[in-house]
Structures are given as structure tokens and as C-alpha cells.
Protein backbone atom coordinates (compact mmCIF):
# COMPACT_ATOMS: atom_id res chain seq x y z
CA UNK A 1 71.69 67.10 135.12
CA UNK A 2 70.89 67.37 138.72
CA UNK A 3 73.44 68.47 141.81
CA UNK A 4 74.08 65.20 143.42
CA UNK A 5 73.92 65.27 147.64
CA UNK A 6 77.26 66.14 148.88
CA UNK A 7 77.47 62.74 150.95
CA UNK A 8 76.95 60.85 147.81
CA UNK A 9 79.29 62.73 145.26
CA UNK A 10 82.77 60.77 146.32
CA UNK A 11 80.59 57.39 145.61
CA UNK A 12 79.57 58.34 141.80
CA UNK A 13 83.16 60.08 141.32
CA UNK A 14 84.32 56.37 141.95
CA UNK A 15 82.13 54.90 139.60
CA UNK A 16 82.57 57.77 137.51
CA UNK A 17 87.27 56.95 137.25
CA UNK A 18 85.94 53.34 136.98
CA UNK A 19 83.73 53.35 133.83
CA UNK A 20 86.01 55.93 132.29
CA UNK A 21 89.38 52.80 132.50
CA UNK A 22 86.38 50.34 131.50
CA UNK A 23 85.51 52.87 128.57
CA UNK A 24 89.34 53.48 127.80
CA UNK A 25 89.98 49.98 127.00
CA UNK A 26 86.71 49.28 124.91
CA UNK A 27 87.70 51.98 122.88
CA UNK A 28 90.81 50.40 121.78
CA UNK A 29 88.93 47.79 120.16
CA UNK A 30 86.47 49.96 118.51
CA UNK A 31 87.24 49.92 114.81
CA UNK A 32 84.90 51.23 112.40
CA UNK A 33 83.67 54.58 113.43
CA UNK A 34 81.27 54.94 110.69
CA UNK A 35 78.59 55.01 112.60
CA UNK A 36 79.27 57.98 114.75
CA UNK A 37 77.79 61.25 114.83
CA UNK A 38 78.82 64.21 112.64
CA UNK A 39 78.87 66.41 114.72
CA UNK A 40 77.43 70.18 114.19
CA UNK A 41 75.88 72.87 116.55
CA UNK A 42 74.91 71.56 119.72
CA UNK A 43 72.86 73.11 122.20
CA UNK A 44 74.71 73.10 125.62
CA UNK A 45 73.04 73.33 128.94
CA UNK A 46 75.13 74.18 132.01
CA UNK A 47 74.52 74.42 135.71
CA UNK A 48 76.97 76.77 137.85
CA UNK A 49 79.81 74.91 140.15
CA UNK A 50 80.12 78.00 143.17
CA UNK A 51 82.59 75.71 145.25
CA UNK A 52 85.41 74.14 144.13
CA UNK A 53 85.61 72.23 147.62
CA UNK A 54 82.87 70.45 147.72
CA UNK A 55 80.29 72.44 151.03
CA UNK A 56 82.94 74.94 151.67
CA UNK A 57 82.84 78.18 151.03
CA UNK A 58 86.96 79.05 150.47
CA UNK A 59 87.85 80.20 147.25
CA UNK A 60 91.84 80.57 147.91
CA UNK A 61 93.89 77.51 147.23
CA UNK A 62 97.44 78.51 147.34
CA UNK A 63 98.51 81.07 144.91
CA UNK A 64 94.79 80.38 143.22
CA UNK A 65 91.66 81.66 143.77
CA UNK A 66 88.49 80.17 142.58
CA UNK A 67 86.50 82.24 140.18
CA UNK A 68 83.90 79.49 139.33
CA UNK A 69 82.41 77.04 137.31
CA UNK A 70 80.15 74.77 135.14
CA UNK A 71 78.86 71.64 134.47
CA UNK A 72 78.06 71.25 130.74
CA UNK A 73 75.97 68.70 129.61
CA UNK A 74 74.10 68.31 125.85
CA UNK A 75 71.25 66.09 123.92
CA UNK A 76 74.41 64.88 121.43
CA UNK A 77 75.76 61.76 121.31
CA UNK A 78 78.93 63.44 119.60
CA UNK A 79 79.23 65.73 122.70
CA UNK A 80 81.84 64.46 125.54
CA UNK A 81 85.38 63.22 125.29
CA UNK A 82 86.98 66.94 125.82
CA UNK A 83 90.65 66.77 125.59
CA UNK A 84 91.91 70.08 125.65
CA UNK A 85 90.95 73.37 125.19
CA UNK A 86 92.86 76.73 123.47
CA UNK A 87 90.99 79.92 123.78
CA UNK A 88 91.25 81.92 120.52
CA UNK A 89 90.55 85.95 122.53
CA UNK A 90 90.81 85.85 126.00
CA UNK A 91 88.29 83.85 128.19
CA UNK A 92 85.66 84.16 125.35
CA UNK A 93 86.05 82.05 122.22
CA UNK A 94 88.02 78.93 122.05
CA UNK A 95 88.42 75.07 119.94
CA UNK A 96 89.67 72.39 121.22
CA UNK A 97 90.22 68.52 120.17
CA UNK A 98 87.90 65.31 121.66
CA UNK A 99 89.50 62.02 122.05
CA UNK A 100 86.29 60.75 119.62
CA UNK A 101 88.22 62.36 116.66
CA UNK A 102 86.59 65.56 116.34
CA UNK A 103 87.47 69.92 116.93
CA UNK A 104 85.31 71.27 118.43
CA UNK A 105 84.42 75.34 119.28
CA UNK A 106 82.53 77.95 121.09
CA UNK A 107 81.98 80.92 123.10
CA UNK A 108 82.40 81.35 127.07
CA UNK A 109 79.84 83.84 128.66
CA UNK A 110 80.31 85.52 131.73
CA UNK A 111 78.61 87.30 133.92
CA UNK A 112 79.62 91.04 134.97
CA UNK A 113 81.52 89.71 138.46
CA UNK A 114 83.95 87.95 135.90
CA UNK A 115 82.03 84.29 136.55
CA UNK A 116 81.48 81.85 133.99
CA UNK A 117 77.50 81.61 133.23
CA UNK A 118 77.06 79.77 129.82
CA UNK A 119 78.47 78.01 126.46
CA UNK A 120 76.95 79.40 123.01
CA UNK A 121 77.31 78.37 119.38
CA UNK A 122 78.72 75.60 120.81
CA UNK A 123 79.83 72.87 117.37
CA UNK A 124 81.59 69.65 116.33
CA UNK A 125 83.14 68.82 113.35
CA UNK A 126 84.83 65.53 112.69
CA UNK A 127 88.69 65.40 111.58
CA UNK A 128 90.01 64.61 108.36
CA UNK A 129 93.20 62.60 107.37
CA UNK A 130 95.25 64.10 104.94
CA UNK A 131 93.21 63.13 102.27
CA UNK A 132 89.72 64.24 103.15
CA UNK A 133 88.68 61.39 104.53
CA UNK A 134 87.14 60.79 108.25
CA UNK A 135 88.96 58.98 110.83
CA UNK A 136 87.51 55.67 110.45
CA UNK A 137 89.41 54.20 113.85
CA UNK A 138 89.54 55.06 117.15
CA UNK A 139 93.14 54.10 116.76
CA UNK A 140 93.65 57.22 114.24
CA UNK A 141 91.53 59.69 115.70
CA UNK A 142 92.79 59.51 119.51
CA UNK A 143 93.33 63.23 119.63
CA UNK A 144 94.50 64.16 122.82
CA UNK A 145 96.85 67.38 122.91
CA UNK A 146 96.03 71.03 120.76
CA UNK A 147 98.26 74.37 120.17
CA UNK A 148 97.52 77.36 118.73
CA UNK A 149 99.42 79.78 116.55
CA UNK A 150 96.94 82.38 114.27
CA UNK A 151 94.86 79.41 112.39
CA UNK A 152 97.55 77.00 112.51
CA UNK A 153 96.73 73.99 114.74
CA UNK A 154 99.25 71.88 116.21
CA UNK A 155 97.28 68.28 117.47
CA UNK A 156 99.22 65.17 119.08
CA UNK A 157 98.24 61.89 119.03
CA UNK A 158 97.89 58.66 121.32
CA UNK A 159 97.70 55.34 120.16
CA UNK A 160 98.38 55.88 116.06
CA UNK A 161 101.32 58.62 117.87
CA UNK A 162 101.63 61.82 115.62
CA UNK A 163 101.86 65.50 115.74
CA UNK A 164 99.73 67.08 113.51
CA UNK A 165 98.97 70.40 111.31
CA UNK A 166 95.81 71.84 110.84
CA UNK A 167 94.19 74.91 109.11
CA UNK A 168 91.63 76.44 111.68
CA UNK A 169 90.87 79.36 108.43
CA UNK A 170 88.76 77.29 106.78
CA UNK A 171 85.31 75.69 107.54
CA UNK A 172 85.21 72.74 107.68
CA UNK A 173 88.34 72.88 108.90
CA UNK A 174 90.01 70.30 105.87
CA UNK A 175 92.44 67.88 105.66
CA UNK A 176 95.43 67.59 107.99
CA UNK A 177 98.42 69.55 106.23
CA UNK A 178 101.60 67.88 107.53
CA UNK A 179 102.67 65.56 110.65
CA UNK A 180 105.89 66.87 112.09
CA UNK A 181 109.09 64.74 113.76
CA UNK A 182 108.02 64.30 117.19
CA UNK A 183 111.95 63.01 118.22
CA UNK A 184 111.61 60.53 120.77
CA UNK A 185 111.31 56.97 119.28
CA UNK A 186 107.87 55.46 118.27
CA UNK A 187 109.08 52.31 120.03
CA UNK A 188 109.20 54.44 123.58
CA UNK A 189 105.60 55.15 123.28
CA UNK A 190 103.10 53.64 125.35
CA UNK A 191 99.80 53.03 123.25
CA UNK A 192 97.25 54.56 124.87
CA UNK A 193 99.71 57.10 126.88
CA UNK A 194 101.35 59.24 124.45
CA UNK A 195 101.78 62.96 123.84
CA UNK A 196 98.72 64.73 125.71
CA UNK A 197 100.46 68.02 125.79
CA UNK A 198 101.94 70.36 122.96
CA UNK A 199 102.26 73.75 123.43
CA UNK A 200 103.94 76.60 121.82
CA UNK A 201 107.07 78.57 124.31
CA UNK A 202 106.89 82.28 125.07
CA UNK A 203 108.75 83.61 121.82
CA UNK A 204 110.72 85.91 123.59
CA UNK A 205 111.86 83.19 126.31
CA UNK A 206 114.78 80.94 125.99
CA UNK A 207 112.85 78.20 124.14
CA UNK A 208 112.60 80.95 121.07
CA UNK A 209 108.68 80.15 120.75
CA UNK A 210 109.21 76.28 120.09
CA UNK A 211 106.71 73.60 120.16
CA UNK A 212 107.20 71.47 122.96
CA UNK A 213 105.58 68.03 123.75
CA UNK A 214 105.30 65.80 126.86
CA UNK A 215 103.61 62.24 126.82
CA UNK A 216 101.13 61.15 129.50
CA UNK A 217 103.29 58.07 130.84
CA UNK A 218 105.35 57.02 127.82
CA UNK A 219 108.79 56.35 130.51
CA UNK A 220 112.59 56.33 130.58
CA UNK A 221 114.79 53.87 132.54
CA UNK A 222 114.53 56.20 135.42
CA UNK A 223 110.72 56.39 135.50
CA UNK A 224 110.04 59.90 134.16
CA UNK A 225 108.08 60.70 131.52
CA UNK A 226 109.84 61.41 128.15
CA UNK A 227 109.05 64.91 126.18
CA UNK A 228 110.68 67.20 123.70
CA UNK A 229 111.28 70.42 122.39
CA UNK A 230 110.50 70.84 118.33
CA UNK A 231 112.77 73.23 116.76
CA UNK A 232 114.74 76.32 117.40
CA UNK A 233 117.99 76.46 119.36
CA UNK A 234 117.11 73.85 122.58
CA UNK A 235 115.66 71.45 119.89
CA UNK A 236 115.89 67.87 121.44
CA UNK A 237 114.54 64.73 123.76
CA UNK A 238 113.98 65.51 128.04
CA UNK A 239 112.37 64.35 130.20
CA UNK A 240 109.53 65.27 132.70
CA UNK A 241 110.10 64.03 136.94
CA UNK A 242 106.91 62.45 137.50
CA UNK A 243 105.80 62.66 140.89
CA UNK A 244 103.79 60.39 143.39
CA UNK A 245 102.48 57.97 139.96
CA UNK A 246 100.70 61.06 138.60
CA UNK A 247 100.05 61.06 134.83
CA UNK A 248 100.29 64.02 132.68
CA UNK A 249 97.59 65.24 130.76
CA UNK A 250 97.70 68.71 129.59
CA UNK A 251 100.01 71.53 129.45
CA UNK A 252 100.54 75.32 128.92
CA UNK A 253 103.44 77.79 128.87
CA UNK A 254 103.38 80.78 131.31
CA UNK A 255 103.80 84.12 129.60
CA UNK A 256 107.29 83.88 131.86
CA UNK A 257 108.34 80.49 130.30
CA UNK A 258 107.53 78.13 133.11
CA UNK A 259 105.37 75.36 131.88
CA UNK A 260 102.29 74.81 133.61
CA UNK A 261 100.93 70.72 133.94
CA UNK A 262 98.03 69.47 134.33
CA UNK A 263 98.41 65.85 135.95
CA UNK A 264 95.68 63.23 136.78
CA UNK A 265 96.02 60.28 139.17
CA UNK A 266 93.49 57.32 140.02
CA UNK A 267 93.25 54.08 142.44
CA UNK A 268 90.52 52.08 143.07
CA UNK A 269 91.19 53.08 147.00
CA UNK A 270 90.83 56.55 146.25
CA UNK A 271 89.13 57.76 143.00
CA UNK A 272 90.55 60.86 140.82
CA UNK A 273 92.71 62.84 141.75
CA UNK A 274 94.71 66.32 139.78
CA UNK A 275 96.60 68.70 140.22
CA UNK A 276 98.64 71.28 138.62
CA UNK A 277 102.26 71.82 138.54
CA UNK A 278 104.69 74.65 137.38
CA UNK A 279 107.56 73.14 135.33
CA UNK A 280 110.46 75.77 136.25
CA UNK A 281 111.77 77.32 133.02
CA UNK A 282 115.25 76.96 133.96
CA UNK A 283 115.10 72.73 134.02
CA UNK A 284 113.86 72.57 130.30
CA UNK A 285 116.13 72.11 127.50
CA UNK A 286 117.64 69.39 126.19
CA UNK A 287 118.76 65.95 127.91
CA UNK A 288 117.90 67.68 131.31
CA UNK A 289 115.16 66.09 133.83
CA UNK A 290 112.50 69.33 133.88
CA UNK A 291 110.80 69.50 137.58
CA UNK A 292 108.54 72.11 139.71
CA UNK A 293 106.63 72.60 142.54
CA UNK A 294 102.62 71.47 143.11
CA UNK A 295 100.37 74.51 142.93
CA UNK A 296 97.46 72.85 143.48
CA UNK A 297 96.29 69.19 144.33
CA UNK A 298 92.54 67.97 144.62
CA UNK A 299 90.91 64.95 144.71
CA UNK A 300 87.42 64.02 144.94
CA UNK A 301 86.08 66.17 148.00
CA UNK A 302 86.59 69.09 145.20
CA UNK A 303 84.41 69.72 142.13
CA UNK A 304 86.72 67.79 139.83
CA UNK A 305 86.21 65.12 137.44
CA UNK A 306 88.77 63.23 134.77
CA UNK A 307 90.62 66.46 134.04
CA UNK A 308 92.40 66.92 130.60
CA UNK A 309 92.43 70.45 129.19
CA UNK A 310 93.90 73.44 130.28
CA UNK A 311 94.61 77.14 129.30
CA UNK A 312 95.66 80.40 130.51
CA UNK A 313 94.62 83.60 129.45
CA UNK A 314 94.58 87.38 130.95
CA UNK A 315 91.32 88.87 131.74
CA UNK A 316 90.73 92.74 131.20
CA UNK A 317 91.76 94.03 134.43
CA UNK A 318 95.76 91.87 133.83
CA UNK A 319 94.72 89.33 135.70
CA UNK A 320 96.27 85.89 134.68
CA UNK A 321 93.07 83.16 134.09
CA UNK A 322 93.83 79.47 134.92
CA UNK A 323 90.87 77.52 133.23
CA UNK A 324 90.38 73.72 132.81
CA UNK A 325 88.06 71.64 131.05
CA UNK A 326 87.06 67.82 131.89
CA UNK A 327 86.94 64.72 129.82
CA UNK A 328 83.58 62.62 130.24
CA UNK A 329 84.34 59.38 127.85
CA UNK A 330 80.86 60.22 126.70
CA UNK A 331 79.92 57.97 130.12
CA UNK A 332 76.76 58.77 132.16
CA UNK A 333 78.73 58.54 135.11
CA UNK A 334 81.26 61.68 134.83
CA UNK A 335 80.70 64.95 133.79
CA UNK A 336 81.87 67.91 131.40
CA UNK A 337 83.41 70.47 133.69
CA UNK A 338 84.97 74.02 133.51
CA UNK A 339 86.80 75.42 135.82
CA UNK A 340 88.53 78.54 136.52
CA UNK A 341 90.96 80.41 138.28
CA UNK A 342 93.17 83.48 139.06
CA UNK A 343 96.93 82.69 139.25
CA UNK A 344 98.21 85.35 141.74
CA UNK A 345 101.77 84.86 141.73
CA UNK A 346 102.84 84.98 137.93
């Protein structure tokens, strides 16, 4: 794909947050999915993103510095729709989930200054329900959400709302193993704006290494947005302050116990917007109202797109690795990006 003029980049990002709502609600109504793709290895090309703000050369934003970039792209109509991202060993290789109903996994190359350069043995493979059998529905196979423990997956939901169990020792990976008791009422959910986070807590932190979930904009009475914690000793409903009618759409625990967010915004005045905020470990637990600061907010004068996955990871030399991964909706007007940082304060 070729670099678009700098003058002309804020235009397409508008287009871009407008076909992605257009796509959002056409895939509602999409029911049969028999048609789509299978999947498999797929060839990904990438081009390097040097600048997170777009014709400037800073990389420090706040307690993060800019390491760098890509823009993937890929002749695969199953490739797109990135919802979140886990790496498996540090910065290298990693699966994720795609809203399309499929895992999908790799390998992140870098070059010897610690930038990202490329995506290899790059594949797809399309879920299973708990009998074998492919998602059929975009209703069933909105994955959104993905943690990690060994090979155990933990996926969430939208739309048909579940948390899920997968086994990542097999390939293919098989049939869904178990859905677990996500707590807060089905009836509280907003369809298409459900659980887009799970992640697992430090163990040795005061959530005791307990799944925890937060919805996108699923609301209580007082506007914020409703999450839980799975098991152990803090096991219950809270709630997430939602901030300036940003939606949530990834998360990750700190190796402290602070949560890290990953929130997306978008008006037809101003296009996309994200940023990322650090949920202070203190305000989680249990009928409490969890709230941080903003570490870093961007909108489309920076080399962001519809932003949904996030990690962090430590590189070789300690350093903690922010990285972040965007969602297309397979349209030809937004892009697959990667993006990553150093957090300097952790």
C-alpha cells in the first residue's frame, strides 16, 4: 500500500472511522458465514511507520517513547479484523483473535536497533464451537478480547456475550472447551459493545492472578462501564470511570498490578481518536469505581487507525514494551497497524 501525502491522511482517516461504523452495522446482519475464507498462511507485506506524529520527528510522548512501526497489509480476504493481540515470548511470537471469527498467529522481526521490520509465518485458522463446528454467524464468532495462560486461551465475546476456553496445544486449535460465568447480567450488555478486554492479574498482586473483564460501553446508572473480576479472593462486579465518551477496547495488566486500557473514541467532527490509560491497582476490587490517569492520547495527526489490541512485554535489555495492533474491518479505507513503545515509568 502506498504512504498517503501528509495533507491528505486526516481526510482518508475520516473515511476510514466512517466505513468501519458503516461496516460494524452490516455485519450484524450478516448471517451465514459459509462462504468465508479458511484461513491458512498468509503472506504479509509491511511498510515501516518512523513517526508516530504524523511529519514530526519526536519520539517521547509522556512517559513513552516511540520505538516504531508497521503497516501490514496481505493478498487474503481472511486477513483484517485484528482484535487483540498476546505475545507468546517476548516481542517475537504471538496469536491473537479477529472479530471475523478466526485466531490467528505469527512472528515479529526486528531489526538490531530493537525496531519492528517484518511479520513471518503469518496464519489464520477459523474457530470452532464446542462441537467442531465453524462459527456459522457473525453473531457467534464476534471475538473481540484474548488472554493467555501456557496454551490455555481465555476469548470474550460481543454480540452472542461469552467468555471462552481454548486449547492453543493443539493444531488446529479444536473445539472451545468451556464458557465461564462472566457475573454481570446478560441483560446489562450492550450488543455490539461487550467484553473487549480479559486479562489475567499479576499472580503475586492483590487480584491473586484472576481473570478480569471490562466491556467496551455495556453502562451502569452512573455512566461507567461495567467489568469484573473472575475468581479468587476480590471475585465480583465493578465498574470502569469512563472518561470524555471514550470506549474501551483492550486491556493488559502491568507486571505491578495496574491495568493498562486501551480506549478508542470517534465523531464525525473529528475522526479517531485513542489513547491509553493506567487503571490504578488500588481502585479495583469489588463494587468499587476503578479510575487512572491518561498516558497517552492521539488522534488523527498521529499514525493511528481503529485501535483494538494491546500487549506488554519486556525486551532483553528490562525494558517494558507497550505494543498495539489495529483493527481494519477488512475495509480498503483503514489499515492494519503495529505500534510500539517503551513505558519508562513502570
Amino acid at each position: 500500500m502506498s504512504r498517503q501525502p501528509t495533507a491528505r491522511r486526516p481526510v482518508r482517516l475520516v473515511l476510514a472511522a466512517c466505513a468501519a461504523l458503516v461496516l460494524a452495522s452490516l455485519a450484524f446482519l450478516v448471517e451465514d458465514a459459509g462462504s468465508e475464507p479458511s484461513g491458512g498462511d498468509i503472506h504479509v507485506e509491511v511498510r515501516p511507520i518512523d513517526q508516530f506524529w504524523i511529519g514530526r520527528s519526536q519520539r517521547q510522548f509522556g512517559s513513552l517513547e516511540f520505538v516504531g512501526g508497521l503497516e501490514m497489509t496481505a493478498d487474503s480476504r481472511a486477513f483484517g479484523s485484528l482484535s487483540a493481540l498476546r505475545f507468546r515470548t517476548p516481542g517475537r511470537d504471538f496469536v491473537g483473535v479477529a472479530d471475523t471469527g478466526y485466531f490467528f498467529f505469527g512472528t515479529l522481526e526486528h531489526d538490531a536497533s530493537g525496531r519492528p521490520t517484518g511479520i513471518r509465518d503469518f496464519r489464520m485458522e477459523p474457530m470452532v464451537d464446542s462441537d467442531g463446528t465453524r462459527f456459522r454467524r457473525k453473531w457467534d464468532a464476534d471475538a473481540e478480547g484474548l488472554a493467555l495462560k501456557g496454551d490455555l486461551a481465555t476469548v470474550s465475546f460481543e454480540r452472542n456475550h461469552r467468555i471462552a476456553e481454548y486449547d492453543l496445544g493443539r493444531t488446529p486449535v479444536g473445539p472451545q472447551l468451556r464458557t465461564l460465568d462472566f457475573l454481570v447480567p446478560a441483560e446489562e450488555l450492550r450488543q455490539n459493545r461487550g467484553f473487549e478486554t480479559v486479562a489475567y492479574a499479576p499472580a503475586g498482586g492483590r487480584l491473586a492472578g484472576a481473570r478480569v473483564i471490562v466491556s467496551e460501553r455495556s453502562l451502569d446508572a452512573d455512566g461507567n462501564m461495567l467489568a469484573a473480576i473472575l475468581e479468587g479472593p476480590r471475585k465480583g462486579i465493578f465498574t470502569v470511570k469512563r472518561r470524555d465518551d471514550f470506549d474501551v477496547s483492550d486491556g493488559v495488566f502491568l507486571p505491578g498490578g495496574d491495568l493498562l486500557l486501551l480506549e478508542r473514541n470517534f465523531s464525525m467532527a473529528r475522526g479517531v481518536k485513542m489513547r491509553l490509560r493506567r487503571i490504578e491497582a488500588r481502585t479495583l476490587d469489588k463494587g468499587q469505581v476503578a479510575d487512572g490517569p491518561v498516558l497517552l492520547d492521539a488522534d488523527m495527526s498521529y499514525q493511528i487507525d481503529n485501535m483494538e489490541g494491546l500487549d506488554v512485554w519486556r525486551r532483553s535489555d528490562g525494558m517494558l514494551m507497550v505494543s498495539m495492533v489495529s483493527d481494519d474491518n477488512q475495509s480498503l479505507l483503514q489499515r492494519n497497524v503495529y505500534l510500539e513503545f517503551i513505558l519508562h515509568d513502570d
